[in-house]
Protein backbone atom coordinates (compact mmCIF):
# COMPACT_ATOMS: atom_id res chain seq x y z
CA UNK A 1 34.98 -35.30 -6.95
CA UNK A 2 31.45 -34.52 -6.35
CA UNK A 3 29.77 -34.93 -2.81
CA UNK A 4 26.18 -35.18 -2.09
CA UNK A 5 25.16 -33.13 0.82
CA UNK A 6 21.86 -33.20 2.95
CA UNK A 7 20.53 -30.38 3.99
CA UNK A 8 17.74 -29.52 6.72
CA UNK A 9 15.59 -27.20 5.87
CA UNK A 10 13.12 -25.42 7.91
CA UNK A 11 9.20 -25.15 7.90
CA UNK A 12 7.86 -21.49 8.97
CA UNK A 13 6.05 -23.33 11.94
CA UNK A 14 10.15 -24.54 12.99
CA UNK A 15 11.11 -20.62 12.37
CA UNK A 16 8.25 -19.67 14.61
CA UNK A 17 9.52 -21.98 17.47
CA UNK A 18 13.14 -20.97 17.14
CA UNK A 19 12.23 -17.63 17.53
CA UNK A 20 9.40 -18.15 20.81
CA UNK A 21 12.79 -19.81 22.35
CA UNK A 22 15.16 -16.97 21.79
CA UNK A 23 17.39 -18.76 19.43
CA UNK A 24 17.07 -15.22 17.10
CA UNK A 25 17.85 -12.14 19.31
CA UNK A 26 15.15 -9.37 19.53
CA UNK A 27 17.12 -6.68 17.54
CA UNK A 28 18.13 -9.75 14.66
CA UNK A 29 16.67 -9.48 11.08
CA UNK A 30 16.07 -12.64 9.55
CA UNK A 31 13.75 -14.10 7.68
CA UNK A 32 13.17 -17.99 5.81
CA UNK A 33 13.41 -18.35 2.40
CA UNK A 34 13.01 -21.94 0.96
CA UNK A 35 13.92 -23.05 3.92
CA UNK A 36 17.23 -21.41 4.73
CA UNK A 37 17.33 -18.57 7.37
CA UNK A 38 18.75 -15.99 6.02
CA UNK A 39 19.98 -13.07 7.64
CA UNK A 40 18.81 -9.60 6.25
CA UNK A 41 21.55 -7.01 5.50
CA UNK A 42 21.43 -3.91 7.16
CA UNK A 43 19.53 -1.27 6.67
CA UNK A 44 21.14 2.35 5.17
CA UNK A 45 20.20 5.61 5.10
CA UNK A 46 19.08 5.49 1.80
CA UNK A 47 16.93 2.58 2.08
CA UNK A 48 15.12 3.95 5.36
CA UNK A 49 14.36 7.16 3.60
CA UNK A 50 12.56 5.16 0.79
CA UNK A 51 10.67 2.91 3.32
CA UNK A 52 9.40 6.07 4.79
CA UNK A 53 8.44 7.81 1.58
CA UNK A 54 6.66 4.74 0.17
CA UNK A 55 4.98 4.00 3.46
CA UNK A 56 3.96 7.67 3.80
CA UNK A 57 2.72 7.78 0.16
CA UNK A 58 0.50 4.76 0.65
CA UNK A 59 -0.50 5.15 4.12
CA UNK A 60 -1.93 9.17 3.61
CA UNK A 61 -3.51 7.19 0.11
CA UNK A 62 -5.40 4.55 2.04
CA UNK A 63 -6.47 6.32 4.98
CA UNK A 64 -9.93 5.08 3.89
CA UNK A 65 -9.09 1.68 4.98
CA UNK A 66 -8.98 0.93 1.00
CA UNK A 67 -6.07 -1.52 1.65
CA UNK A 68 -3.77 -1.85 5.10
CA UNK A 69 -0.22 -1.03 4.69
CA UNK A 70 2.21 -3.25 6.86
CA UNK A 71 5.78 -1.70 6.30
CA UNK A 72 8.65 -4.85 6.91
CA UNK A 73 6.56 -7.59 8.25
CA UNK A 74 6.76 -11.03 7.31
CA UNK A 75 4.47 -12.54 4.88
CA UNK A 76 4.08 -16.31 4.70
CA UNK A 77 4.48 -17.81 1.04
CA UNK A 78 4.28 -20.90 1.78
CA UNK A 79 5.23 -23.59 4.57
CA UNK A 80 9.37 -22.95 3.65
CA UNK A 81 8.92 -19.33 2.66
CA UNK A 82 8.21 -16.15 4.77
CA UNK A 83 10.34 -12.92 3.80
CA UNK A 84 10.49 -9.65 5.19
CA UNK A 85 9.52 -7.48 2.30
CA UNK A 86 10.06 -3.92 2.87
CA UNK A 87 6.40 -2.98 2.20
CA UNK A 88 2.62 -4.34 1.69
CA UNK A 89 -0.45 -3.64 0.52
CA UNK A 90 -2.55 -6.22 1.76
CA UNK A 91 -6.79 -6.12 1.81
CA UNK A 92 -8.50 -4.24 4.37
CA UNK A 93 -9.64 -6.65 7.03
CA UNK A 94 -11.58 -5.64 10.69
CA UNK A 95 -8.85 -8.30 12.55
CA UNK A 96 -5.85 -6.84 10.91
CA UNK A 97 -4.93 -10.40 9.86
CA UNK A 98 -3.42 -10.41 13.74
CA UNK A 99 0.06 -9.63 12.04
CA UNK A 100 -0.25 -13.04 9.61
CA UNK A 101 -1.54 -13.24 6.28
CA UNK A 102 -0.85 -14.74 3.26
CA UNK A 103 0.53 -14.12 -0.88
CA UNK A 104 -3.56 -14.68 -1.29
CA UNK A 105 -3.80 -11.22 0.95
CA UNK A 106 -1.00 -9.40 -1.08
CA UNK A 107 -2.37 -6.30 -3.36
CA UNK A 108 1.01 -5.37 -4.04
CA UNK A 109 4.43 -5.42 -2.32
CA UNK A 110 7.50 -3.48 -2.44
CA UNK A 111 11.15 -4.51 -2.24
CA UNK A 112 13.71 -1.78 -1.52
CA UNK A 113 17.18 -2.84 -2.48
CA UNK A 114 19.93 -0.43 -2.02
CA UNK A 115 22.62 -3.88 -1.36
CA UNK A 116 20.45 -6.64 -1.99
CA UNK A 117 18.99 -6.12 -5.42
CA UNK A 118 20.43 -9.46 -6.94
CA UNK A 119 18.93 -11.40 -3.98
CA UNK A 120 16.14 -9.75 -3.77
CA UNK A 121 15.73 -9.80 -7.87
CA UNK A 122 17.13 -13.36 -8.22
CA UNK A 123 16.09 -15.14 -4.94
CA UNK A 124 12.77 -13.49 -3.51
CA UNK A 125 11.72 -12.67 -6.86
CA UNK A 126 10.89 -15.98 -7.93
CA UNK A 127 9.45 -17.02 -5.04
CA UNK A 128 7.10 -14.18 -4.98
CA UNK A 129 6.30 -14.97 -8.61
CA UNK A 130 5.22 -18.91 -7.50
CA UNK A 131 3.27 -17.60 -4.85
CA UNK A 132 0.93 -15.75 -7.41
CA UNK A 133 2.04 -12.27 -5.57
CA UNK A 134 0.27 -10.19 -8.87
CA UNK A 135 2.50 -7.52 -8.28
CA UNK A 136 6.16 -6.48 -6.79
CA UNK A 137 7.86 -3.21 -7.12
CA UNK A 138 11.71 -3.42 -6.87
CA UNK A 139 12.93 -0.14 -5.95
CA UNK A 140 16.42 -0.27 -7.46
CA UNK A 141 18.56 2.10 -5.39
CA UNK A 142 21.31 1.82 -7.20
CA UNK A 143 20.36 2.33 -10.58
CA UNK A 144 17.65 5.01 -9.55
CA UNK A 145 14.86 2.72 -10.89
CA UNK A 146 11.56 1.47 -9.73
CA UNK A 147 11.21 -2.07 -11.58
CA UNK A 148 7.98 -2.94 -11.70
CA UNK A 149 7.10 -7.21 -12.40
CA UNK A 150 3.53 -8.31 -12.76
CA UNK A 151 1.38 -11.38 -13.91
CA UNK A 152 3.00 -13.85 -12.39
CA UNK A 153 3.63 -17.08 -14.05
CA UNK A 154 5.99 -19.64 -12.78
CA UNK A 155 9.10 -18.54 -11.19
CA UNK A 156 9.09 -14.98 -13.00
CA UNK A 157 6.68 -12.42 -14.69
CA UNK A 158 4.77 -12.14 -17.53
CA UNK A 159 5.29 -8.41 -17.42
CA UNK A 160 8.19 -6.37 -16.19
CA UNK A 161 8.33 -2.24 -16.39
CA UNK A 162 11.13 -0.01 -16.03
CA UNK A 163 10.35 3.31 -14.65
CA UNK A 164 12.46 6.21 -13.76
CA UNK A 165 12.84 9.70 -12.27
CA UNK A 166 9.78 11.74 -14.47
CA UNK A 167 7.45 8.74 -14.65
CA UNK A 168 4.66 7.71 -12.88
CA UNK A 169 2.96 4.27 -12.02
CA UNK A 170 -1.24 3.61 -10.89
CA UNK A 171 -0.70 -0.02 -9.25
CA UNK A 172 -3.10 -2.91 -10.90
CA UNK A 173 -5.73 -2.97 -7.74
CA UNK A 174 -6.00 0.99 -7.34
CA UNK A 175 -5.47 1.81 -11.03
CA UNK A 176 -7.45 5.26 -9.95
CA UNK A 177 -3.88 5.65 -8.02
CA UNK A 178 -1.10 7.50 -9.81
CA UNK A 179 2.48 7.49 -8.38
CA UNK A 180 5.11 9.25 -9.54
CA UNK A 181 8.58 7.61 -9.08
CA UNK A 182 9.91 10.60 -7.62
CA UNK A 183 7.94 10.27 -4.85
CA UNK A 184 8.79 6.47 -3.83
CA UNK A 185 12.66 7.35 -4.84
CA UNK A 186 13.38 10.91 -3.58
């Protein structure tokens, strides 16, 4: 038997307002994803260290106000849709966006999945993707990777790389940028 179930799902603006009335404590990670809150899994040692190489990587490259790096801060994808990603790359603006911007902002962002590769592949992915986000790097933890997906189109991407220890990456708006993997995944 098959039961139809309504569900209420939330706008950012409603995420906003639960959060301005305590309803999420201070130390809580969550973040709204077509609609649902979800809570974020905790973060390891693992992951930490590659949030702190990739932000130091990025920040010492864009000193020169080139782009702004905001490391885990939400970014609104639309009016059901504002994840946490680990790391972004958004344009260089004198107001600092006053902590909000947009997937219009995005020069590139970076997931870090050490636990949460399938949801972040298979959930956030997508919704990136729809948003036009022209380029996420999925730091596989895992499998030692650094998956790289851009042109978006749809719900996925045109173009999807799969780099390892050894190889190195320029990203599409600083392509006078090279990376090596190493340095984003120790």
């Amino acid at each position: 038997m098959q039961v139809d179930i309504e569900r209420r799902l939330f706008t950012v603006d409603d995420f906003y307002r639960m959060a301005e009335v305590g309803i999420f404590s201070d130390d809580e990670r969550v973040e709204l994803i077509n609609g649902e809150i979800v809570v974020v899994s905790p973060i390891g040692d693992r992951h930490i260290e590659c949030v702190i190489r990739a932000t130091g990587v990025f920040a010492q490259a864009f000193a020169a106000r080139r782009a702004i790096v905001s490391v885990q801060n939400p970014v609104r994808i639309n009016n059901i849709t504002m994840p946490l990603p680990d790391l972004l790359l958004i344009k260089p603006r004198d107001d600092f966006y006053r902590g909000k911007y947009t997937a219009d902002d995005v020069l590139l962002l970076i997931e870090v999945s050490d636990t949460t590769f399938r949801y972040d592949h298979d959930v956030k992915l997508p919704a990136y993707a729809a948003a036009g986000i022209r380029e996420l790097w999925i730091e596989d933890l895992q499998g030692d990777l650094l998956l790289v997906h851009r042109d978006p189109s749809g719900n996925g991407y045109g173009t999807c790389l799969t780099l390892r220890h050894g190889d190195s990456i320029a990203p599409l708006a600083f392509p006078d940028m090279t990376i090596p993997v190493d340095d984003l995944l120790g």
